[in-house]
C-alpha atoms as a PDB file:
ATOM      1  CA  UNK A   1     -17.890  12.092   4.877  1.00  0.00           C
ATOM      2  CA  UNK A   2     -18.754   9.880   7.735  1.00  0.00           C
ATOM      3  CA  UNK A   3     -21.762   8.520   6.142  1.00  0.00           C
ATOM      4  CA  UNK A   4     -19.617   7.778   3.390  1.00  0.00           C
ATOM      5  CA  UNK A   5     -16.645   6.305   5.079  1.00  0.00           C
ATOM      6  CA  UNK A   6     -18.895   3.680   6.887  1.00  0.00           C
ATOM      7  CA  UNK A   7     -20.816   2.848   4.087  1.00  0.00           C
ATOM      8  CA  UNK A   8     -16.894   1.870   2.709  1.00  0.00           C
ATOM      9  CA  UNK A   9     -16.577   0.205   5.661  1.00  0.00           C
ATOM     10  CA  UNK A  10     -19.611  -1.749   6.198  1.00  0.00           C
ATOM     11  CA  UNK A  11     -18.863  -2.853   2.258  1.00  0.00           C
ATOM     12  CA  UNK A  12     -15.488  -4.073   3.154  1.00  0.00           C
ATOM     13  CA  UNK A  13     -16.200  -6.282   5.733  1.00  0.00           C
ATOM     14  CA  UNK A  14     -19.115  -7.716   3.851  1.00  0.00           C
ATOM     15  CA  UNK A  15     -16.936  -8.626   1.373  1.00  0.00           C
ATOM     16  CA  UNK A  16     -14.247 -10.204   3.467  1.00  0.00           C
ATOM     17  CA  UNK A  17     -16.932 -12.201   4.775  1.00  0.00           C
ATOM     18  CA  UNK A  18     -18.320 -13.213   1.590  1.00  0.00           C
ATOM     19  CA  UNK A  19     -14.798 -14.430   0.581  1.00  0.00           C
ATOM     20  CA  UNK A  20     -13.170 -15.460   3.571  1.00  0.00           C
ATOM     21  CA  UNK A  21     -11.358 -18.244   2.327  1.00  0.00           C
ATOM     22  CA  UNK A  22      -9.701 -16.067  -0.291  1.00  0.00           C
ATOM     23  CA  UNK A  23      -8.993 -13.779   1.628  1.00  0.00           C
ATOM     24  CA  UNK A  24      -7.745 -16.208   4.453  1.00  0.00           C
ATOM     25  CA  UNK A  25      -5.250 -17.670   1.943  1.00  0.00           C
ATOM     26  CA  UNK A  26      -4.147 -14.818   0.673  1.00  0.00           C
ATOM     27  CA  UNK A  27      -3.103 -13.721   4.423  1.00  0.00           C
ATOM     28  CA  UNK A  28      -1.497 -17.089   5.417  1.00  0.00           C
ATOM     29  CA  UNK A  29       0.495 -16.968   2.384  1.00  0.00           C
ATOM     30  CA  UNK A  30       1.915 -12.931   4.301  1.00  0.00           C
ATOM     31  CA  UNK A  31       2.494 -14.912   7.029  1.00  0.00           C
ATOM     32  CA  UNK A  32       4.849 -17.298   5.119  1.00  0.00           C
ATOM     33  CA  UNK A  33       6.973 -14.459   4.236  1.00  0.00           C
ATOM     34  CA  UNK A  34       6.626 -12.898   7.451  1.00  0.00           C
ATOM     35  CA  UNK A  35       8.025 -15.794   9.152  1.00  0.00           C
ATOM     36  CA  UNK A  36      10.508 -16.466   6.479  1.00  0.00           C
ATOM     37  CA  UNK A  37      11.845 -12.474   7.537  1.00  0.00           C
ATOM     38  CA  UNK A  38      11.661 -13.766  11.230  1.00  0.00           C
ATOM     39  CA  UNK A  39      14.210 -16.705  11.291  1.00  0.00           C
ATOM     40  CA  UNK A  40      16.466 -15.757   8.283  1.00  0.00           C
ATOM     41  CA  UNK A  41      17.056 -12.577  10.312  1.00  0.00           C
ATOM     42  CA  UNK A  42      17.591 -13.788  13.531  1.00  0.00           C
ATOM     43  CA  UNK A  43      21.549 -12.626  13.806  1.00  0.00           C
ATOM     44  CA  UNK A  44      21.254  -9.456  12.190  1.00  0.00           C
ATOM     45  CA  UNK A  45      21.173  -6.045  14.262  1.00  0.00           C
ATOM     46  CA  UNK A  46      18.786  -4.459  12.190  1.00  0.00           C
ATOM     47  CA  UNK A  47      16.169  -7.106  12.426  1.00  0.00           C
ATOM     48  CA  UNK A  48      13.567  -5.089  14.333  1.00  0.00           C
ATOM     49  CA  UNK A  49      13.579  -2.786  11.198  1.00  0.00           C
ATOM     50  CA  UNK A  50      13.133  -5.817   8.687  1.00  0.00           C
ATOM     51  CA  UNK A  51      10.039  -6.519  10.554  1.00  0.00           C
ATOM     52  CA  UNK A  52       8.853  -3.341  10.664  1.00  0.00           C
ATOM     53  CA  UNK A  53       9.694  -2.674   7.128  1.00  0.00           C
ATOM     54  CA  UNK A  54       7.579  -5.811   6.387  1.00  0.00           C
ATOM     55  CA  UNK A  55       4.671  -4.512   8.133  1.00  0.00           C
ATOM     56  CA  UNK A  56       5.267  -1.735   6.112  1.00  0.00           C
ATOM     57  CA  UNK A  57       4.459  -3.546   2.915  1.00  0.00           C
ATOM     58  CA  UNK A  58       1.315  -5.555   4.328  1.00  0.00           C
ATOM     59  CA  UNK A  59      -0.007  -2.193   4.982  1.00  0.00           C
ATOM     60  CA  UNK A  60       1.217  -0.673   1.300  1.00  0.00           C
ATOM     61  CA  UNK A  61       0.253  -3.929  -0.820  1.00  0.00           C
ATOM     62  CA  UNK A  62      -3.372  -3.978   0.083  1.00  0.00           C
ATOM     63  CA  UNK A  63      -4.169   0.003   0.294  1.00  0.00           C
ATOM     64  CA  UNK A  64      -2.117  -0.266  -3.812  1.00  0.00           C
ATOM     65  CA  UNK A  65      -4.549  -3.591  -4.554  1.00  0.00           C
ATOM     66  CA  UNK A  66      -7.384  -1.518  -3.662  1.00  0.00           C
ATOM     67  CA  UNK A  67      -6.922   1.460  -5.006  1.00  0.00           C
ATOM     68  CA  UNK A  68      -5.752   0.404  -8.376  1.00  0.00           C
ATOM     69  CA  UNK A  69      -8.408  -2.022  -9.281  1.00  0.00           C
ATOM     70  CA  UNK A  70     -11.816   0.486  -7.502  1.00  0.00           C
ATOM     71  CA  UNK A  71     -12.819   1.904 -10.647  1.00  0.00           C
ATOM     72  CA  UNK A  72     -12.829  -1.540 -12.307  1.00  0.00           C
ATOM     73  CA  UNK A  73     -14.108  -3.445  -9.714  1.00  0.00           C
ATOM     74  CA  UNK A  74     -17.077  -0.697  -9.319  1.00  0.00           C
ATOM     75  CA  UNK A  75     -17.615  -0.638 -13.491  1.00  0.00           C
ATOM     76  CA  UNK A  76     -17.768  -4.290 -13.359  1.00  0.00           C
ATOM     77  CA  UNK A  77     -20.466  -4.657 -10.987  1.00  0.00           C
ATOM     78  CA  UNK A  78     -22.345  -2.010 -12.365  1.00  0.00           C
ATOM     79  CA  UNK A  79     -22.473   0.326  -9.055  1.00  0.00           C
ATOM     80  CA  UNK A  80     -19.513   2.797 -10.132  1.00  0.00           C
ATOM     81  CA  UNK A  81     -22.154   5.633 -11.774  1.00  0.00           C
ATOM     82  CA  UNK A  82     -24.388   5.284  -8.573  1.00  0.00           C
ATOM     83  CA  UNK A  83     -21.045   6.021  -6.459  1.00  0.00           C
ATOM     84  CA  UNK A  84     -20.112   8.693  -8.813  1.00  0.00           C
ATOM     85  CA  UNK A  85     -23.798  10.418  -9.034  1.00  0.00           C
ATOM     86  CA  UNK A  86     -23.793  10.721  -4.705  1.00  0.00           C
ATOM     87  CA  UNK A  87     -22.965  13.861  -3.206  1.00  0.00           C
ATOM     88  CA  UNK A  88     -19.383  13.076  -2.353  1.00  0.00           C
ATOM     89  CA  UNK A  89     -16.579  14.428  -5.063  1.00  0.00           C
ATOM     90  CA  UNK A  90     -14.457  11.382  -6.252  1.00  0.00           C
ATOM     91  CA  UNK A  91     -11.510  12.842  -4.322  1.00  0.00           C
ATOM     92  CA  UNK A  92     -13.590  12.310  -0.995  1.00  0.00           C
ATOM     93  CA  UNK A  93     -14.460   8.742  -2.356  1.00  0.00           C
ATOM     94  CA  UNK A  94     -10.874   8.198  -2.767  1.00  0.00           C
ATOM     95  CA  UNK A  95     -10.129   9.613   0.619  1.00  0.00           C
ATOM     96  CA  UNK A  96     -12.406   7.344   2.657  1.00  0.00           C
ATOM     97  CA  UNK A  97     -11.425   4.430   0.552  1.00  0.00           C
ATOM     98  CA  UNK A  98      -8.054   4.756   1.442  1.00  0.00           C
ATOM     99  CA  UNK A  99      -9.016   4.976   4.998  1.00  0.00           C
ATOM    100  CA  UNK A 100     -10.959   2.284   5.073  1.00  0.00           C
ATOM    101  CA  UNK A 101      -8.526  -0.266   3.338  1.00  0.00           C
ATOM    102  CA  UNK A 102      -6.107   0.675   6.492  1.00  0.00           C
ATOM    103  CA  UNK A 103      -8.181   0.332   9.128  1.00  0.00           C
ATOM    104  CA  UNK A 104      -9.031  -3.283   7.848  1.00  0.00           C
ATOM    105  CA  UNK A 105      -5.504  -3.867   7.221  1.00  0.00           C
ATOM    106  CA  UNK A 106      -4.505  -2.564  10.792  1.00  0.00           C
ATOM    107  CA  UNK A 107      -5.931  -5.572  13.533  1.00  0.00           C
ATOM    108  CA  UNK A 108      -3.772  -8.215  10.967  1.00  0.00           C
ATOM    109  CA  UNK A 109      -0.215  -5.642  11.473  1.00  0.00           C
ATOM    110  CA  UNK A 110      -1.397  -5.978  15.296  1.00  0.00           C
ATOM    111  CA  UNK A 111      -1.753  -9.453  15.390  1.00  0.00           C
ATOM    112  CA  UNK A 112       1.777 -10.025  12.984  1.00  0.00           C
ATOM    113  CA  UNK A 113       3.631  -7.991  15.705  1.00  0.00           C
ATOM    114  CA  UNK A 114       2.616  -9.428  18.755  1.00  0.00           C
ATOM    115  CA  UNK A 115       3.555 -12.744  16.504  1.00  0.00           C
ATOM    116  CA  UNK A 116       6.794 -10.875  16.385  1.00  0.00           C
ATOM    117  CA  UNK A 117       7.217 -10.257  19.792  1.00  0.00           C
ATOM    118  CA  UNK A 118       7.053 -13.633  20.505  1.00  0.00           C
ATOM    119  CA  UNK A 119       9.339 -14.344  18.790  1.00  0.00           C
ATOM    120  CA  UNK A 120      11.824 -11.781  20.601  1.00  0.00           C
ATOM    121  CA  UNK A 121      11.401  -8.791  18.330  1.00  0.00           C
ATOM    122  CA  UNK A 122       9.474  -5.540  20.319  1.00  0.00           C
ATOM    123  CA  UNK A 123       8.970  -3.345  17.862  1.00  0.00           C
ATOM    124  CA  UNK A 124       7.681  -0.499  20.347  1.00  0.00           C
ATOM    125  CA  UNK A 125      11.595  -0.385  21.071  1.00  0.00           C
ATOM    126  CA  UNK A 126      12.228   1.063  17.345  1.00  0.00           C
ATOM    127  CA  UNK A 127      11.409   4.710  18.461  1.00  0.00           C
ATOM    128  CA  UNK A 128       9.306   7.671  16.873  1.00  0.00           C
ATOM    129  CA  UNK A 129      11.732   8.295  14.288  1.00  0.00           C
ATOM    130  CA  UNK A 130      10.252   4.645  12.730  1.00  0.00           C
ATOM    131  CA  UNK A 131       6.676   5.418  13.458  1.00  0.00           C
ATOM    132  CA  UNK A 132       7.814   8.903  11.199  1.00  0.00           C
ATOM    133  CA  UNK A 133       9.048   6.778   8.174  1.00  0.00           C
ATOM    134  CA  UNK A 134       6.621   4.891   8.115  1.00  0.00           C
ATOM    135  CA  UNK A 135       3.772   7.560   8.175  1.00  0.00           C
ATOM    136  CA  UNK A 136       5.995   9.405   5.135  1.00  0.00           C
ATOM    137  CA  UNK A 137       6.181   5.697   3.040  1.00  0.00           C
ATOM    138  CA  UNK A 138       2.269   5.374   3.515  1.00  0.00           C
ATOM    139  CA  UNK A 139       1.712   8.580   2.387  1.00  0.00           C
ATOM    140  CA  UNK A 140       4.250   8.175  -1.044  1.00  0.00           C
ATOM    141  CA  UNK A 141       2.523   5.305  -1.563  1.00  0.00           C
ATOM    142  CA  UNK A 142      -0.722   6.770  -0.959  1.00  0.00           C
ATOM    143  CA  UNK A 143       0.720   8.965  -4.012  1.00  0.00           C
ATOM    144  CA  UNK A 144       1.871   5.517  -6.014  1.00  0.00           C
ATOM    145  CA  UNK A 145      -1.702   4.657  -5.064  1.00  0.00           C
ATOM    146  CA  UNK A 146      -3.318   7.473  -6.868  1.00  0.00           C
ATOM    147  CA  UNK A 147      -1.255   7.195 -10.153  1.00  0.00           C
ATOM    148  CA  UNK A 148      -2.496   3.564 -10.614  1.00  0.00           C
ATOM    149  CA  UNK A 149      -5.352   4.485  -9.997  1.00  0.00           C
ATOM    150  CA  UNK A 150      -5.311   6.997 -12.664  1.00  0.00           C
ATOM    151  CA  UNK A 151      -3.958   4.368 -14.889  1.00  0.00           C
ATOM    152  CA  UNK A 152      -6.232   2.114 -14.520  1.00  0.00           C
ATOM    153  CA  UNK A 153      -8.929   4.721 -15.791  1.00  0.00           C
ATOM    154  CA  UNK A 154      -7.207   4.080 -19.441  1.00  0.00           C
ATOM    155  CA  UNK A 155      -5.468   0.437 -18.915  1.00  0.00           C
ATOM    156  CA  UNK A 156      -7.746  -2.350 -17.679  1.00  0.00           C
ATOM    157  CA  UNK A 157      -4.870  -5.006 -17.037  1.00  0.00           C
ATOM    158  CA  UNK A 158      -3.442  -2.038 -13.983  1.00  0.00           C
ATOM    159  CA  UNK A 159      -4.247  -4.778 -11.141  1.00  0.00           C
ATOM    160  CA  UNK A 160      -1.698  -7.446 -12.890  1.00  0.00           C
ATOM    161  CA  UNK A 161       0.922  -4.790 -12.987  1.00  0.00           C
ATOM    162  CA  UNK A 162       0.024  -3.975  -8.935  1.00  0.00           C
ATOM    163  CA  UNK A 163       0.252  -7.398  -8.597  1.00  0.00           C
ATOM    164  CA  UNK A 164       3.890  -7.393  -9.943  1.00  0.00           C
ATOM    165  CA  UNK A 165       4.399  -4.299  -8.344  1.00  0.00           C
ATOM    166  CA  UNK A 166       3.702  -5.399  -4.699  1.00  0.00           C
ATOM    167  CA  UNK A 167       6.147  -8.541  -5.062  1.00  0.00           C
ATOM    168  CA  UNK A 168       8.677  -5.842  -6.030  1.00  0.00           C
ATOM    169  CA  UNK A 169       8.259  -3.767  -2.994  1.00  0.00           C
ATOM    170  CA  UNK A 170       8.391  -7.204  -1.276  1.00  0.00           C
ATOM    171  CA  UNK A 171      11.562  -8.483  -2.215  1.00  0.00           C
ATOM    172  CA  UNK A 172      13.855  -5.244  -3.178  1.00  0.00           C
ATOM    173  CA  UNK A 173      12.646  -2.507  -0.578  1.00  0.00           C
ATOM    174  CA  UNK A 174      15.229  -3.708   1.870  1.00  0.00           C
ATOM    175  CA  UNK A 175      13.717  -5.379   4.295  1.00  0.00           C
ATOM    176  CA  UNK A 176      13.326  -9.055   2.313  1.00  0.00           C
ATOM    177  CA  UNK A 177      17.304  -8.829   0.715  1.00  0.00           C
ATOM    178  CA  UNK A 178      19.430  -6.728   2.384  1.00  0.00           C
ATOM    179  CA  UNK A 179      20.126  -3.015   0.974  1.00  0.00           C
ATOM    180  CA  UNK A 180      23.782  -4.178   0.831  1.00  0.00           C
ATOM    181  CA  UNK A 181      23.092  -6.951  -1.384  1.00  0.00           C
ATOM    182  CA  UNK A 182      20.615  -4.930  -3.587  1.00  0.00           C
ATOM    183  CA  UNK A 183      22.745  -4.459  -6.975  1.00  0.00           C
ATOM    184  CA  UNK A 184      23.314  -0.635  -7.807  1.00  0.00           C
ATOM    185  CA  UNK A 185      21.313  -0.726 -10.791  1.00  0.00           C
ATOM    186  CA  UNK A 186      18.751  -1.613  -8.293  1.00  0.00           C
ATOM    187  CA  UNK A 187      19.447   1.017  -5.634  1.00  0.00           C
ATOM    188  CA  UNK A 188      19.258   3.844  -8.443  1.00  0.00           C
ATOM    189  CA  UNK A 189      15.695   2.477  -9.051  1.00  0.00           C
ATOM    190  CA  UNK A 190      14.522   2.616  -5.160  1.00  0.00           C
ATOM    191  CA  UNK A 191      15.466   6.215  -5.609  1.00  0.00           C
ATOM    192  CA  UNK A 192      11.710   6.838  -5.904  1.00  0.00           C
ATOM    193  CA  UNK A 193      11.195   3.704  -3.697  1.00  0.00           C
ATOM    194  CA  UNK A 194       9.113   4.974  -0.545  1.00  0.00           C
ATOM    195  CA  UNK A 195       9.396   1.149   1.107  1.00  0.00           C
ATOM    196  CA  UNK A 196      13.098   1.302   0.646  1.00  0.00           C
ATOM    197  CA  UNK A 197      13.617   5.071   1.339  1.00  0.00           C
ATOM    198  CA  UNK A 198      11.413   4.060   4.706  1.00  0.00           C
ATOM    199  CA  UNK A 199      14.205   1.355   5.213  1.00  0.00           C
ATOM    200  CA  UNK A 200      17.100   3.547   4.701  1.00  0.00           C
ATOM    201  CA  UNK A 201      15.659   6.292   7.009  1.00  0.00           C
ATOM    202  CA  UNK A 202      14.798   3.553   9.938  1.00  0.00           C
ATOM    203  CA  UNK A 203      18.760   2.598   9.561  1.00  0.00           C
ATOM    204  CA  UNK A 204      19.821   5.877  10.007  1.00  0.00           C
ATOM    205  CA  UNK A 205      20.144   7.351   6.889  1.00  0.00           C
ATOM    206  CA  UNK A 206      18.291  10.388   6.888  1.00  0.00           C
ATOM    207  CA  UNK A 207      15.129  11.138   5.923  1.00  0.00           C
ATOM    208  CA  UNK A 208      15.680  13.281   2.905  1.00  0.00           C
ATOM    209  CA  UNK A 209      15.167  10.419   0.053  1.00  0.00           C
ATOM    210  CA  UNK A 210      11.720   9.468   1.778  1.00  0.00           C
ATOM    211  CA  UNK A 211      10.820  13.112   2.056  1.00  0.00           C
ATOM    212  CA  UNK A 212      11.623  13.164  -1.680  1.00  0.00           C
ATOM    213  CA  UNK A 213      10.097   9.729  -3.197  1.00  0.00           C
ATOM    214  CA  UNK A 214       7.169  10.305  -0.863  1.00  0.00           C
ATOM    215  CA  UNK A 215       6.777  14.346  -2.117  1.00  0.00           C
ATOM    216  CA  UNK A 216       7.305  13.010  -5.613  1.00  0.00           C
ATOM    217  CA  UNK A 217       4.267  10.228  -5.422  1.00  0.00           C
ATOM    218  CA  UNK A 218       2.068  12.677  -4.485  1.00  0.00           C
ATOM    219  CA  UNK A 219       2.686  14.954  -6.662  1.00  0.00           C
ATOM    220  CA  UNK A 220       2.785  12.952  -9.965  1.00  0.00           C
ATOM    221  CA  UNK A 221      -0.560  10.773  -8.195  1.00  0.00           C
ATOM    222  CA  UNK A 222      -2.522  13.894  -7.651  1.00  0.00           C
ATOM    223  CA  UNK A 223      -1.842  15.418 -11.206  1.00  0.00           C
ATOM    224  CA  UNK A 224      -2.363  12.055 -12.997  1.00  0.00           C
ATOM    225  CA  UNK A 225      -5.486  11.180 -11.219  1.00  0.00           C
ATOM    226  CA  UNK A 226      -7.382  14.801 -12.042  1.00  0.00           C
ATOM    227  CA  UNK A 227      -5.718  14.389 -15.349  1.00  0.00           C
ATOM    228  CA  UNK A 228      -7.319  10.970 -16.091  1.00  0.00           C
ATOM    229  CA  UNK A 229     -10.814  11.749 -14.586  1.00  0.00           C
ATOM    230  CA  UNK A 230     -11.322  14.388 -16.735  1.00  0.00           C
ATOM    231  CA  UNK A 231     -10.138  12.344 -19.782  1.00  0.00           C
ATOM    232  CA  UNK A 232     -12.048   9.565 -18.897  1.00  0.00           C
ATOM    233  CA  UNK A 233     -15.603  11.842 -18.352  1.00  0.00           C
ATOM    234  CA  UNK A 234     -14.978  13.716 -21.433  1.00  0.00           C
ATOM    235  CA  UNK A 235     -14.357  10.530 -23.808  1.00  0.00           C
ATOM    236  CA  UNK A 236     -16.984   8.642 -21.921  1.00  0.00           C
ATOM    237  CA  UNK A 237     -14.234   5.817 -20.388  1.00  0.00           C
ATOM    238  CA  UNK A 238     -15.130   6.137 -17.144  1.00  0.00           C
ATOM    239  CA  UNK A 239     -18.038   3.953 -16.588  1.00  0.00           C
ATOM    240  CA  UNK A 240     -15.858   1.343 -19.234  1.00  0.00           C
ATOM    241  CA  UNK A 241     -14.544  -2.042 -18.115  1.00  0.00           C
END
């Protein structure tokens, strides 16, 4: 497992630095938003938990990009039977993927809240309760995760819909526009929202609705994803792109 999670790693950070303009765009254009959260939440009370909620997302939106589009992106370059044929089961693949996606993602949610703290927002003041939430979101996500990945294993355009996804999470998990402001319609849907359950718990809420979205992910992720591997090996779809 640790042969395989730094082999994950190593091909990360290759590709980061293969890309590096992309994928230095596609960060300044978080940090947009991020400092769009910043200043239109300066006279709220609960703008330490907007922040953190945003945080929140950077962390969720690139461990869903990832997972949803790894069997594709592996099928496409031709390497995803060599993965498959090594000695690690696909849910240990998964597993150190997943790892590996956060720990890139984590030094950028560093940097973004000391950028916060200078601009008079200490997160560290939020408590363990938020550390908690945030834990249970990544892990219903982790769930949300799995399903699209699963998906994806059947439907080839799953990284446009994660794409669409992610912007939802951005803008109606509570953090972006206001939980108040969210119409009901909405609210009903963030039922099985772990971003906005996250949000709701962090406020004070409780933390039965996160318990419940995030329970729910990874329940319907870890069905769907056995589900679909053994549809796609026994039709032959797997290696497909």
């Amino acid at each position: 497992m640790t042969r395989l999670f730094r082999a994950l790693l190593a091909r990360s950070l290759a590709t980061q630095r293969r890309y590096f303009a992309d994928y230095a765009l596609g960060l300044l254009i978080k940090v947009f938003f991020f400092t769009a959260i910043l200043y239109a939440s300066q006279d709220s009370p609960a703008r330490p938990a907007y922040v953190a909620g945003f945080l929140l997302w950077y962390l969720s939106a690139h461990l869903l990009a990832r997972m949803a589009n790894f069997f594709l992106e592996e099928a496409y370059l031709g390497t995803l039977a060599r993965l498959l044929a090594s000695p690690h089961p696909p849910a240990a693949i998964v597993a150190a993927l997943s790892l590996v996606e956060m720990l890139v993602s984590l030094p950028w949610v560093v940097v973004l809240g000391f950028y916060a703290l200078a601009s008079g927002v200490a997160l560290f003041r939020l408590g363990a309760a938020t550390l908690g939430a945030g834990l249970l979101a990544l892990a219903g996500v982790w769930g949300l995760g799995l399903t699209l990945l699963a998906a994806s294993l059947r439907y080839k355009q799953v990284g446009s819909f994660t794409e669409m996804l992610a912007f939802y999470l951005l803008l109606f998990s509570g953090f972006f526009v206001s939980s108040e402001a969210l119409p009901h319609a909405m609210r009903a849907v963030n039922a099985l929202n772990p971003l906005y359950q996250a949000m709701v718990a962090i406020e004070g809420g409780g933390f039965g609705g996160l318990l419940a979205a995030a329970g729910f992910w990874l329940l319907v992720g870890g069905l769907a994803l056995t589900s679909g591997y053994r549809w796609a090996r026994r039709t032959g779809r797997l290696l497909d792109y």
